[in-house]
Protein backbone atom coordinates (compact mmCIF):
# COMPACT_ATOMS: atom_id res chain seq x y z
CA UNK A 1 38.47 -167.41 -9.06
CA UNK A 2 40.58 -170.21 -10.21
CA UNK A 3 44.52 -169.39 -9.90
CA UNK A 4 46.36 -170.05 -12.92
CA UNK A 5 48.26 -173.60 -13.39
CA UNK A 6 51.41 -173.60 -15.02
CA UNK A 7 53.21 -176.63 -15.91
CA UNK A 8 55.35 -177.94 -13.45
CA UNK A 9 59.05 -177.75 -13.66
CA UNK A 10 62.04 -179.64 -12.03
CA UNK A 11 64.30 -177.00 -10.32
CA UNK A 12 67.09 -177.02 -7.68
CA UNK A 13 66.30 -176.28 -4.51
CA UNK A 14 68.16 -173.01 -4.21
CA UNK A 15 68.50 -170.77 -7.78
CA UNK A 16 71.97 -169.16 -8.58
CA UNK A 17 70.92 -165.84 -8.22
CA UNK A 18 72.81 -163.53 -11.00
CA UNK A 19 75.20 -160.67 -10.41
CA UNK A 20 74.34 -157.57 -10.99
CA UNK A 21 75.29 -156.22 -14.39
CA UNK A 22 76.89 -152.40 -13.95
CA UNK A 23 75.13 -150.13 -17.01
CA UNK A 24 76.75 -147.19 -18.20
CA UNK A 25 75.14 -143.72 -17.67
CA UNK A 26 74.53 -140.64 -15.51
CA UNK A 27 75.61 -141.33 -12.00
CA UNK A 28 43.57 -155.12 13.09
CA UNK A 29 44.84 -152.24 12.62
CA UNK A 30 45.07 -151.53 9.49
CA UNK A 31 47.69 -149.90 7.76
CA UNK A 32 49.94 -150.35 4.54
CA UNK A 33 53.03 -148.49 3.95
CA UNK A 34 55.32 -150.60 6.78
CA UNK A 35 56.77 -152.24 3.17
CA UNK A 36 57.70 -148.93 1.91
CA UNK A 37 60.50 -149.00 3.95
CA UNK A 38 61.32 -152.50 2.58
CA UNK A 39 61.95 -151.31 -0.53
CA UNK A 40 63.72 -148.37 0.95
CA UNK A 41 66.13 -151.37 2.15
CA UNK A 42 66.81 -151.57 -1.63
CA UNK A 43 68.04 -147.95 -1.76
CA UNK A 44 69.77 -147.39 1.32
CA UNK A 45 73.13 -149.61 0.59
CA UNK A 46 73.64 -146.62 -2.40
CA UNK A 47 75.00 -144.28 -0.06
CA UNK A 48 78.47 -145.44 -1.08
CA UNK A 49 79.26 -146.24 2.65
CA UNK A 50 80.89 -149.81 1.32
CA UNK A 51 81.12 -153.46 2.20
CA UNK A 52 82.07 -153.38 5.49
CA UNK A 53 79.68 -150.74 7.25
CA UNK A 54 76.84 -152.50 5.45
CA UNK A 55 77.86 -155.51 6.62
CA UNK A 56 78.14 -154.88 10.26
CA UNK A 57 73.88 -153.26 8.89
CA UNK A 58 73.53 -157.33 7.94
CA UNK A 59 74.08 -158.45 11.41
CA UNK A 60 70.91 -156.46 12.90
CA UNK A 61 67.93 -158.19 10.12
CA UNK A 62 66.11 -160.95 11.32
CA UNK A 63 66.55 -164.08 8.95
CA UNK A 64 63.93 -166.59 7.63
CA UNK A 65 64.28 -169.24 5.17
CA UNK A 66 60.79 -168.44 3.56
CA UNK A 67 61.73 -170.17 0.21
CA UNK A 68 61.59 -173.86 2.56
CA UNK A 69 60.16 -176.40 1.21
CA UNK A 70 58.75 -174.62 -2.18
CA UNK A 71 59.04 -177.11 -5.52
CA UNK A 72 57.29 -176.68 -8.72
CA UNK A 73 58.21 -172.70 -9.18
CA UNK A 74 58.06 -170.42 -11.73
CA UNK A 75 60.32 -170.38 -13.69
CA UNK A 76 63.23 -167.02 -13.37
CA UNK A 77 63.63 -164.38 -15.50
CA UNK A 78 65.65 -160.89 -16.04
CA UNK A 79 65.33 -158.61 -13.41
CA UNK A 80 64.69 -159.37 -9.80
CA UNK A 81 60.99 -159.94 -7.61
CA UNK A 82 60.82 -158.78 -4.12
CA UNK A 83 57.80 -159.62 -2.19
CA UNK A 84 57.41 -157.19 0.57
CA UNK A 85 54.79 -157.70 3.23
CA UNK A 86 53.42 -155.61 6.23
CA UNK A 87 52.48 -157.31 9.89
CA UNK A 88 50.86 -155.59 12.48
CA UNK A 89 53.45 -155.77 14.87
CA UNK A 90 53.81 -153.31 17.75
CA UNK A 91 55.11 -154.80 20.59
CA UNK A 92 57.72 -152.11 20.55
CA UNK A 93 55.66 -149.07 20.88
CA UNK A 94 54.67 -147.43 24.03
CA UNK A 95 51.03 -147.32 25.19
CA UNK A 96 51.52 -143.75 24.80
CA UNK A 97 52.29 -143.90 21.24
CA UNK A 98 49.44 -146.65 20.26
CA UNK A 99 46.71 -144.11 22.24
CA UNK A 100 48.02 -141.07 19.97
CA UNK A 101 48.23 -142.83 16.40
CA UNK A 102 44.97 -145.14 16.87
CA UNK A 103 46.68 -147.96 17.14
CA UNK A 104 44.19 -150.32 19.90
CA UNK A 105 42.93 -153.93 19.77
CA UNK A 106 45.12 -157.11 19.16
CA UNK A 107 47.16 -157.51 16.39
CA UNK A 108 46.14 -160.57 13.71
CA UNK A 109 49.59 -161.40 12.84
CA UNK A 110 48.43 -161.18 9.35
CA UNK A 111 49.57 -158.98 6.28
CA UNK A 112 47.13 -156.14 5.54
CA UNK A 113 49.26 -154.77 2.73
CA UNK A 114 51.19 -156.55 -0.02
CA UNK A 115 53.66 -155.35 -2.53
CA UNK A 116 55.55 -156.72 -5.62
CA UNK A 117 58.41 -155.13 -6.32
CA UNK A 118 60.28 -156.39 -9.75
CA UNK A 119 63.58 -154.71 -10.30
CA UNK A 120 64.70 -154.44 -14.01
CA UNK A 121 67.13 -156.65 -15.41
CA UNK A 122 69.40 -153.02 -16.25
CA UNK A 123 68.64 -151.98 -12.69
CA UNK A 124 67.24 -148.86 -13.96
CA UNK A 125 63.76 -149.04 -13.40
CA UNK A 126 61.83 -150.74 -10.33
CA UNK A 127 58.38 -152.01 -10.84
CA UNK A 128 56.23 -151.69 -7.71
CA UNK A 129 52.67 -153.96 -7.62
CA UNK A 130 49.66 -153.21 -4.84
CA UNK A 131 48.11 -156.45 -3.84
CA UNK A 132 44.49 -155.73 -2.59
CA UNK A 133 44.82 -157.45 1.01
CA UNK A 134 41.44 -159.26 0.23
CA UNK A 135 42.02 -160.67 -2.86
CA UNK A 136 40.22 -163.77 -3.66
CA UNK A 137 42.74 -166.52 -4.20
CA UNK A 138 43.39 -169.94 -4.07
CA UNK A 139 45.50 -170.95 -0.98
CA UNK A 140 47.69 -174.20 -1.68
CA UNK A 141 47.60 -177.30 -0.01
CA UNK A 142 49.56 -176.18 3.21
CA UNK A 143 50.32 -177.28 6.95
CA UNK A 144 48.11 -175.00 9.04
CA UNK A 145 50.88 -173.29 11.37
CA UNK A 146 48.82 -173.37 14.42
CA UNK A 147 47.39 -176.53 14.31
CA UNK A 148 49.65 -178.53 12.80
CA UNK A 149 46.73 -179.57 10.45
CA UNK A 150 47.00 -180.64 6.62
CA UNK A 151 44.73 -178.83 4.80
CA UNK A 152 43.94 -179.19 1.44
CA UNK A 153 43.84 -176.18 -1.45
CA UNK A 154 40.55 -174.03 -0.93
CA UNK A 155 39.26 -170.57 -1.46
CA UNK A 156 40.57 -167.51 0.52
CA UNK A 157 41.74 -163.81 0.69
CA UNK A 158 45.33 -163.35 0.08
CA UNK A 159 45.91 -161.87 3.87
CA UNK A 160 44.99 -165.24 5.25
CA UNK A 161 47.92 -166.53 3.94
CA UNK A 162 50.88 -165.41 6.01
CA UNK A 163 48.31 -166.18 9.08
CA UNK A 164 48.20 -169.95 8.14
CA UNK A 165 51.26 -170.73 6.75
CA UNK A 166 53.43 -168.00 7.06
CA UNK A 167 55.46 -166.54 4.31
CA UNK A 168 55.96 -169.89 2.72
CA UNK A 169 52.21 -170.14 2.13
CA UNK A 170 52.23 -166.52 0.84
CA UNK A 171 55.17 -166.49 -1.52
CA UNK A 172 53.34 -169.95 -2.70
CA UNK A 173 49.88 -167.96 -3.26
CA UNK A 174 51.82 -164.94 -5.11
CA UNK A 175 53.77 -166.92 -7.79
CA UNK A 176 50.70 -169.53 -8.18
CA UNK A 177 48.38 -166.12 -8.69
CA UNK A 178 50.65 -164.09 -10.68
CA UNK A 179 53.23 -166.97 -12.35
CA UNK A 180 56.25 -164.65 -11.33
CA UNK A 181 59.39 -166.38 -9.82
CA UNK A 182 59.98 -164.44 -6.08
CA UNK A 183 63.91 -164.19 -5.79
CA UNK A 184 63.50 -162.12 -1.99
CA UNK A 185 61.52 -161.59 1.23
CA UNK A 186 61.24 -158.98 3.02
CA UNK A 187 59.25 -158.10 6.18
CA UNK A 188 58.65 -155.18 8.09
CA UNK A 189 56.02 -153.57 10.89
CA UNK A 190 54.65 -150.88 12.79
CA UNK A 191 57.76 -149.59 14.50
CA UNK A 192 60.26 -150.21 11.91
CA UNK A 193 57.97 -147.75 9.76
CA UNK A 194 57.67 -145.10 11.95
CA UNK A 195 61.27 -144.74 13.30
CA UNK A 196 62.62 -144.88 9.59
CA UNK A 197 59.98 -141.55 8.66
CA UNK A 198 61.38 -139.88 11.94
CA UNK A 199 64.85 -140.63 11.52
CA UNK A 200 64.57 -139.46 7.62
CA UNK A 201 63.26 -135.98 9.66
CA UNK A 202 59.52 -136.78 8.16
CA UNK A 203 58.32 -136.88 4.46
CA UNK A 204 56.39 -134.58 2.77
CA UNK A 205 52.70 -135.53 1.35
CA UNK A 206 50.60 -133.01 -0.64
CA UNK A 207 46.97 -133.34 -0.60
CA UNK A 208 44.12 -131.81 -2.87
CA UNK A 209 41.79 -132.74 -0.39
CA UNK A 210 41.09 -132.39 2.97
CA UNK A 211 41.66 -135.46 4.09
CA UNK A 212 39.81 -136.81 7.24
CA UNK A 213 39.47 -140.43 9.02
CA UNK A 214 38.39 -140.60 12.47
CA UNK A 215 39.09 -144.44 12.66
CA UNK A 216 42.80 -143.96 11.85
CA UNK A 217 43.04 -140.72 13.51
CA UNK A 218 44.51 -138.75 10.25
CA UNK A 219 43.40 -134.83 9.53
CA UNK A 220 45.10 -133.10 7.13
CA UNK A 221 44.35 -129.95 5.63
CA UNK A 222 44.66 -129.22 2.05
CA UNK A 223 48.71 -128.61 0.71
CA UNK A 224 51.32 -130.11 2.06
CA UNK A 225 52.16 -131.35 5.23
CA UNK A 226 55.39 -132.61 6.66
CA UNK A 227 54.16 -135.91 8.26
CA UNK A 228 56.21 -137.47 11.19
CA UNK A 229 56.16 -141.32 11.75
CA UNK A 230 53.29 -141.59 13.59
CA UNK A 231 51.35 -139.38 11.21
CA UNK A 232 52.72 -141.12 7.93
CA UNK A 233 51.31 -144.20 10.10
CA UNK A 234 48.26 -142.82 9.97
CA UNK A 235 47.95 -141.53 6.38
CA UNK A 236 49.04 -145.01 4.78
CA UNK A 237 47.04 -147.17 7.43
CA UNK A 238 43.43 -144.61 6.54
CA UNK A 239 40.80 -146.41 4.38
CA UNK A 240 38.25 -144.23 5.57
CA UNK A 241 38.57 -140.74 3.72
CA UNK A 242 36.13 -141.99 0.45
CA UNK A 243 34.18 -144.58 -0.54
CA UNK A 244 37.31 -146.15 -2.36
CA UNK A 245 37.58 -148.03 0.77
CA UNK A 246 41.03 -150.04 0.44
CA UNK A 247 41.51 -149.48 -3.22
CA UNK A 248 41.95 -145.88 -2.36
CA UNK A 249 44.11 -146.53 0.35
CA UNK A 250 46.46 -148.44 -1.75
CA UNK A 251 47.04 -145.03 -3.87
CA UNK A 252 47.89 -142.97 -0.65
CA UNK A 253 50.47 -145.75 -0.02
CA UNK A 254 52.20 -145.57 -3.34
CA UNK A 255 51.92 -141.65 -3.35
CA UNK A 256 53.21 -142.25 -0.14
CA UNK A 257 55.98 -144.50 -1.26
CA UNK A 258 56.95 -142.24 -3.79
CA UNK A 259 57.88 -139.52 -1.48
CA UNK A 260 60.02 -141.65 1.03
CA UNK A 261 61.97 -143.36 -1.74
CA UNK A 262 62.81 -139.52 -2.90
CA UNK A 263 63.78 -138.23 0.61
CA UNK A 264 65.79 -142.06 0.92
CA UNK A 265 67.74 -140.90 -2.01
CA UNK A 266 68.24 -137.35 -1.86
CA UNK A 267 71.83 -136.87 -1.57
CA UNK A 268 71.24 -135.46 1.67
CA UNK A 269 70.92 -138.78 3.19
CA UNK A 270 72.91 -141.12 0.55
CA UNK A 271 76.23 -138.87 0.63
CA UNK A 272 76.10 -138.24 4.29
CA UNK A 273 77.95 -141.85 5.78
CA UNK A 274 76.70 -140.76 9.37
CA UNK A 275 73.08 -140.09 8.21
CA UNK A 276 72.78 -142.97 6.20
CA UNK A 277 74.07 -145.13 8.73
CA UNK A 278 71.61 -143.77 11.04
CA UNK A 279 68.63 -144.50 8.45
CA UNK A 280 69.71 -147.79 7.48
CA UNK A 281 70.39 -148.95 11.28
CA UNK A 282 67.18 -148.06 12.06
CA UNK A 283 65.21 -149.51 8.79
CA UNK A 284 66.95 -152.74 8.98
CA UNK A 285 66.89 -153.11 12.58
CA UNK A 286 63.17 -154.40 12.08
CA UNK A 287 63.40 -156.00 9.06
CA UNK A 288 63.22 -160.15 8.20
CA UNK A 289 64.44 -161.17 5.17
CA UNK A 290 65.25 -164.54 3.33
CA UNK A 291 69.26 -165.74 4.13
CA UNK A 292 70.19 -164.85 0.43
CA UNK A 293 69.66 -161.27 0.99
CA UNK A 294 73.12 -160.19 2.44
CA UNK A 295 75.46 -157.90 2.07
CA UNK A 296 76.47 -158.71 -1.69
CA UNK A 297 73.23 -158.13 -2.76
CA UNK A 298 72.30 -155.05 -0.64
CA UNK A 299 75.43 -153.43 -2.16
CA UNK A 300 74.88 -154.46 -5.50
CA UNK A 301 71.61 -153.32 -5.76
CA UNK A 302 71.99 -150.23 -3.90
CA UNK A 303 74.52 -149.02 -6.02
CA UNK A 304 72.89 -150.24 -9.13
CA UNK A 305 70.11 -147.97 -7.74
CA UNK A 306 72.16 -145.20 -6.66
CA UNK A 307 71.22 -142.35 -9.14
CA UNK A 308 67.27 -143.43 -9.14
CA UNK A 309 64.80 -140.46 -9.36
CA UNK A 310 61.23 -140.62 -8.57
CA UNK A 311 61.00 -140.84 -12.41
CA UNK A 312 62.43 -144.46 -12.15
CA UNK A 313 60.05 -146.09 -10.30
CA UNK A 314 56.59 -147.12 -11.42
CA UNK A 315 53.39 -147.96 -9.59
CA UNK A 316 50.10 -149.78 -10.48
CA UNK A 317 47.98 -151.63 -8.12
CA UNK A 318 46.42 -155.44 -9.64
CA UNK A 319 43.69 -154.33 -11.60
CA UNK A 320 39.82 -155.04 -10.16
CA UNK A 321 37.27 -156.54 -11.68
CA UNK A 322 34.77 -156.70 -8.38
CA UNK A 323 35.96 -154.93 -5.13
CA UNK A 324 32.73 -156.42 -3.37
CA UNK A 325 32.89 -160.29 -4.61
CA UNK A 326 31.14 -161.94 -2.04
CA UNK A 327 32.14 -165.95 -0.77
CA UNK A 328 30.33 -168.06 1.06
CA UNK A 329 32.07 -168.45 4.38
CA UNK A 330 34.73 -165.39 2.88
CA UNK A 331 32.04 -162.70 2.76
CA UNK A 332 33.22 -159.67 0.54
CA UNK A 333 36.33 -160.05 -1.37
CA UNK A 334 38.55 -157.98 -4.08
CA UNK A 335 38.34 -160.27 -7.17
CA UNK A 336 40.83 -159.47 -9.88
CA UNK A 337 40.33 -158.64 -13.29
CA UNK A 338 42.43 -161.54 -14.63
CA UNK A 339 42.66 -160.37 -18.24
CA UNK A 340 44.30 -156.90 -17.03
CA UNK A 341 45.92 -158.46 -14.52
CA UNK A 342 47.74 -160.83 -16.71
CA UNK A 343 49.11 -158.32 -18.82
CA UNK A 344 50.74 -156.90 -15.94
CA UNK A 345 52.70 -159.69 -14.67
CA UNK A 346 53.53 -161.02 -18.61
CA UNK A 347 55.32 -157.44 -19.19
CA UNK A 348 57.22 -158.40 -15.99
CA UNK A 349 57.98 -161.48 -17.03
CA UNK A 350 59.58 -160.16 -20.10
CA UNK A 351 61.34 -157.14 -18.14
CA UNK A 352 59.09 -154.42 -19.61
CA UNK A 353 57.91 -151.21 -18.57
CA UNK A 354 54.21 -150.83 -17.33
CA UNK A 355 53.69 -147.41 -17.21
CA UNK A 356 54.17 -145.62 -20.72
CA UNK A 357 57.41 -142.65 -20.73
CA UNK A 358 56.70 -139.80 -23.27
CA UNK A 359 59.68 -138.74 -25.44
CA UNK A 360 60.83 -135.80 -23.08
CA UNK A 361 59.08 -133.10 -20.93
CA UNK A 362 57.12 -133.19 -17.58
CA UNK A 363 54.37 -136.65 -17.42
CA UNK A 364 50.67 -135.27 -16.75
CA UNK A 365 50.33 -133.84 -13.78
CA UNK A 366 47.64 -135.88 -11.60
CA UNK A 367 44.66 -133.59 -10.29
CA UNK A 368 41.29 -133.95 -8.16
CA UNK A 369 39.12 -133.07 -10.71
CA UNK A 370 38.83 -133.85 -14.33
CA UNK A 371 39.54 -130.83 -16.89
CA UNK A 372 36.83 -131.89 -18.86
CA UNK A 373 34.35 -130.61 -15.92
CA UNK A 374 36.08 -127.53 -15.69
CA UNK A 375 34.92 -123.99 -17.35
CA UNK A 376 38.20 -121.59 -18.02
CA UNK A 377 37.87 -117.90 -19.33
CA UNK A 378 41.23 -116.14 -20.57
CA UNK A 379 41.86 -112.64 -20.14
CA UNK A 380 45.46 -111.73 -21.56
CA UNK A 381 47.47 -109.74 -18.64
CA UNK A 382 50.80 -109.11 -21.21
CA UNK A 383 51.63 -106.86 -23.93
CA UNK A 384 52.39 -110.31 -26.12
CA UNK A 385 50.20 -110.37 -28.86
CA UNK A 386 47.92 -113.48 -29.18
CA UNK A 387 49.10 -115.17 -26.05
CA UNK A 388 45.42 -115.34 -24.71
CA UNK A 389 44.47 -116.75 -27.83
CA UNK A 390 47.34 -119.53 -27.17
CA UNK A 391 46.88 -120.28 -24.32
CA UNK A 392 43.09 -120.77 -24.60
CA UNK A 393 43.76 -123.22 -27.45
CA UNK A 394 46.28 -124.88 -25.41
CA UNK A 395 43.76 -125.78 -22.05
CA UNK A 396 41.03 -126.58 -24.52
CA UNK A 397 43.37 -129.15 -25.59
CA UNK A 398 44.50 -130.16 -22.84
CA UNK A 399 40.09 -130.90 -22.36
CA UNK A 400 39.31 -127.75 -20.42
CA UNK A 401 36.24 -126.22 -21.35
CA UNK A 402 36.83 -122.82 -22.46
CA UNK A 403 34.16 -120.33 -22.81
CA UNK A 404 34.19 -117.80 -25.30
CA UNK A 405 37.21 -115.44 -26.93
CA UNK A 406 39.79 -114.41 -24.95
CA UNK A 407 39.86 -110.85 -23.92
CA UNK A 408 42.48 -108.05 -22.75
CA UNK A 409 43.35 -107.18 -19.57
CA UNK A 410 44.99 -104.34 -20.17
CA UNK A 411 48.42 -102.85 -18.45
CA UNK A 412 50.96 -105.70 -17.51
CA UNK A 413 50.62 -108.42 -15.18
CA UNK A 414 53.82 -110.40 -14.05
CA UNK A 415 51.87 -113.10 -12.31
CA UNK A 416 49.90 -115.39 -13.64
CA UNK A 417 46.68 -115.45 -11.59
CA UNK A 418 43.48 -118.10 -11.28
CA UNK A 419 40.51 -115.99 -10.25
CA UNK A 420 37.60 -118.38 -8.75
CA UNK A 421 34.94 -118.95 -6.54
CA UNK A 422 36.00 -120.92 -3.52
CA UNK A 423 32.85 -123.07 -4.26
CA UNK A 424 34.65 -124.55 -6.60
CA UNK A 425 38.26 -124.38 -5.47
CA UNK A 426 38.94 -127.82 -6.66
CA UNK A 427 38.02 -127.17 -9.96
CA UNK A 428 40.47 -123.98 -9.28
CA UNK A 429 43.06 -126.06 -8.45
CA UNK A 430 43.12 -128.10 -11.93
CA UNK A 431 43.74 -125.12 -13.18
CA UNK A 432 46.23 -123.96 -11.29
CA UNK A 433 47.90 -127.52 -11.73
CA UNK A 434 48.22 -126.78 -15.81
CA UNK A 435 49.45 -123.50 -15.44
CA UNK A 436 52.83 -124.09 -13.37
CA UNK A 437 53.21 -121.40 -10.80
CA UNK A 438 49.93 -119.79 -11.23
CA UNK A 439 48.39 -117.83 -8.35
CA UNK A 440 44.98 -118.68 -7.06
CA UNK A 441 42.82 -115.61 -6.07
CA UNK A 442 39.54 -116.68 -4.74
CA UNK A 443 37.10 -114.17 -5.01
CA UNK A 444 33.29 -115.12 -3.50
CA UNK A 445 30.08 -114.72 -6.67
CA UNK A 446 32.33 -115.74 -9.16
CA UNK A 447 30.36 -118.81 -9.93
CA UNK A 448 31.59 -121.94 -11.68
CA UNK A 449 33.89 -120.06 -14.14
CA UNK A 450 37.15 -119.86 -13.31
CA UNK A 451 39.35 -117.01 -14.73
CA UNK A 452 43.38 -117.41 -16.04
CA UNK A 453 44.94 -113.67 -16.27
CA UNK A 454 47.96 -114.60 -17.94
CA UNK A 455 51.13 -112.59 -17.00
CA UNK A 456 54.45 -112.02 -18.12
CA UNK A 457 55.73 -115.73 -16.59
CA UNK A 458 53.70 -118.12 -18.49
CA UNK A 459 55.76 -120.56 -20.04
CA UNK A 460 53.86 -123.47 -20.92
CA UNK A 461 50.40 -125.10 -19.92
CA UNK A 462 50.85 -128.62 -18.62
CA UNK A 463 48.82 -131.50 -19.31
CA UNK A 464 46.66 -132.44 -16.61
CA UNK A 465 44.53 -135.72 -15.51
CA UNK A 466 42.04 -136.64 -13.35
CA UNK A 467 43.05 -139.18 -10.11
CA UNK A 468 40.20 -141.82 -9.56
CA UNK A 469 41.32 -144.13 -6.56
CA UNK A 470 39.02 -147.05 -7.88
CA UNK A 471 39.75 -147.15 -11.61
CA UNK A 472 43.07 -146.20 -11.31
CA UNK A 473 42.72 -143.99 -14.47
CA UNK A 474 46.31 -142.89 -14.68
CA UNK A 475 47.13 -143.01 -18.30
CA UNK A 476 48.09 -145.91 -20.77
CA UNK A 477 51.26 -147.90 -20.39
CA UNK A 478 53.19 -150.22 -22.47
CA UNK A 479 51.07 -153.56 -20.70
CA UNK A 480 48.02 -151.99 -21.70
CA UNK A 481 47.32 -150.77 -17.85
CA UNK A 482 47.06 -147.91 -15.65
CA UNK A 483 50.09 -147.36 -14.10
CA UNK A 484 52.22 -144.16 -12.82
CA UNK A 485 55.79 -143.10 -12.73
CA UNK A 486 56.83 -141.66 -9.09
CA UNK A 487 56.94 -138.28 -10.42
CA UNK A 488 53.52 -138.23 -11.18
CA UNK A 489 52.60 -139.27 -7.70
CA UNK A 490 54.78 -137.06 -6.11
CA UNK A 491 53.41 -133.47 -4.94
CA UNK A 492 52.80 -131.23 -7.89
């Protein structure tokens, strides 16, 4: 795949960066997630602990100057670009700790995982990108950084880049691939992660799956678990669990990055000074970044960001067009579907959402198997005249498969109950999923029919969809992609 060419353009060396503008309203091992806490760098400076403490934070990041060197840019627009990259770094941990979370073998010193992040010019929404760590790109003319050799532009995966030229040669690949101006750098690994998810007392991950990986060493059960550093290190580094391979992988790190940015800013952390100063120690403490990231623009930006919900982020990862592309001398590679892809990065350009926002209410709620392959009877449980009828009408719409009329219960039921086979107890689970705080009941010969007794709480039934890891089929958006808001990733 050819990378885009843009026209050149003469620009100074180092861009004015803009202030932020205050809006009015309510206050090889492989892994992944190590840049979630890079963008939890973004948040952390919100805990209204001031100049000064974060300050004395600024002294403990590594600096770079990854921007050296770089001429014929893309051009800047509104908002702000982070490129946040993962290395495999874990000369810090214990042997202890690398036997127990699967980490063996040598490190590549290359970047398994990237992520865009493009923070909206009103600072109220932030924009987060999966790179598939072997996309086919075109690597730049560059200096190789071991040899010292000149090597002209040629084929490659995206990971090689940091590995050759560092994060110069990667920021250059990014903007060349996706035509977006990078205004930061940031750079995080192994340990940085995992003390950040300890210190934050562990984040909570639901799963509708068992979920299984003997490479990566992760077993979870289905529900939610509580997931410690090491654990979370294991959940965002597994790319063993399906046959989605990395693509799937790159959804458990955004579900996954969801959930920490909501336990970053829960107001237990952000209004507690000693606990936040705790966090962001620890975060930043492994963390390079370019020299214009300081303490203006971590307190800027943090308090721009300080009332954030999981309902303000976004997530989408670069759309696919082959996930098996195969090179000569590259062997498989992840080539991108450059129309889709396109779209994506032009609605950044121009500061616009990706993922569609409905008027009001709850966004679909994200489930393991589609309600079009589900079978629903309704038995009414209440004294309330035609509620079975409703709500029959209502799952049918919402593409369950309903079978037959409703019927009567009889007496009074408070609870709303599912009633299925645990054959099929994902199917019972979709259910369960549109009918918010529904019991499930399994009950063995019930075959593939699953039974709603609605009770006295029903209030609504929720629209559901089906997750695909490899498709991304997540719903339409205002670029004409798939893309998610981090409620809809979050647990249900």
């Amino acid at each position: 795949m050819t990378a885009p060419v843009r026209a050149p353009r003469s620009q100074p060396r180092h861009r004015p960066r803009p202030r932020i503008r205050r809006v009015p309203g309510p206050r090889r091992s492989r892994w992944g997630l190590r840049l979630a806490t890079g963008v939890s760098a973004l948040l952390l400076a919100a805990g209204g602990c001031g100049h000064a403490v974060v300050s004395r934070m600024d002294t403990a990041i590594g600096r770079i100057d990854p921007f050296e060197g770089l001429n014929n840019r893309p051009r800047g627009s509104d908002g702000q670009n982070f490129l946040l990259v993962g290395t495999d770094g874990r000369d810090k941990l214990t042997w202890e700790q690398r036997k127990r979370y699967h980490l063996g073998g040598a490190p590549c010193h290359c970047t398994d995982t990237i992520m865009l992040v493009h923070l909206s010019g009103d600072r109220r929404r932030v924009s987060v990108i999966s790179i598939p760590r072997d996309s086919y790109v075109q690597l730049p003319a560059h200096t190789d950084g071991a040899t010292g050799e000149r090597l002209p532009a040629r084929p490659g995966k995206i990971n090689a880049a940091y590995a050759q030229g560092g994060p110069q040669l990667t920021i250059r690949t990014v903007e060349a691939m996706t035509e977006l101006h990078i205004d930061h750098y940031l750079e995080v690994d192994f340990t940085s992660f995992m003390e950040t998810v300890d210190v934050l007392g562990g984040v909570e991950i639901c799963s509708m799956r068992p979920m299984y990986d003997r490479y990566s060493g992760l077993d979870l059960p289905v529900g939610t678990s509580r997931l410690n550093g090491g654990k979370a290190l294991q959940y965002v580094r597994s790319r063993h669990i399906d046959g989605a391979a990395d693509l799937g992988r790159m959804q458990r790190q955004q579900r996954f990055l969801a959930a920490l940015v909501a336990k970053a800013t829960d107001g237990g952390v952000l209004m507690n000074p000693a606990k936040f100063h705790q966090v962001a120690t620890t975060l930043l403490g492994s963390v390079r970044a370019d020299r214009g990231f300081g303490t203006d623009e971590m307190v800027d930006v943090g308090r721009a960001m300080r009332h954030f919900k999981p309902s303000s982020s976004e997530f989408v990862s670069v759309p696919v067009a082959d996930p098996n592309h195969p090179v000569p001398g590259l062997g498989a590679t992840v080539k991108w579907d450059t129309e889709k892809a396109g779209k994506i990065f032009r609605a950044l350009r121009a500061d616009r959402p990706l993922a569609a926002r409905a008027g009001g209410g709850h966004p679909p709620a994200l489930v393991d198997v589609a309600p079009e392959r589900v079978r629903v009877r309704v038995d009414n449980g209440t004294g309330r005249e035609g509620l079975g009828h409703r709500v029959n009408r209502a799952l049918r719409a919402n593409g369950f498969v309903t079978s037959g009329s409703p019927g009567d219960a009889g007496g009074s039921t408070r609870r709303t109950v599912v009633t299925y086979d645990p054959a099929w107890d994902r199917s019972a689970r979709t259910v369960a999923a549109a009918l918010p705080g529904a019991r499930l009941r399994p009950a063995y010969g019930n075959g593939p029919v699953m039974k709603v007794t609605v009770g006295e709480d029903f209030r609504q039934v929720r629209k559901v969809r089906a997750e695909d890891p490899v498709t991304q089929t997540a719903g339409p958006s205002a670029a004409n992609v798939r893309a998610v808001t981090g409620d809809q990733v979050l647990c249900e």
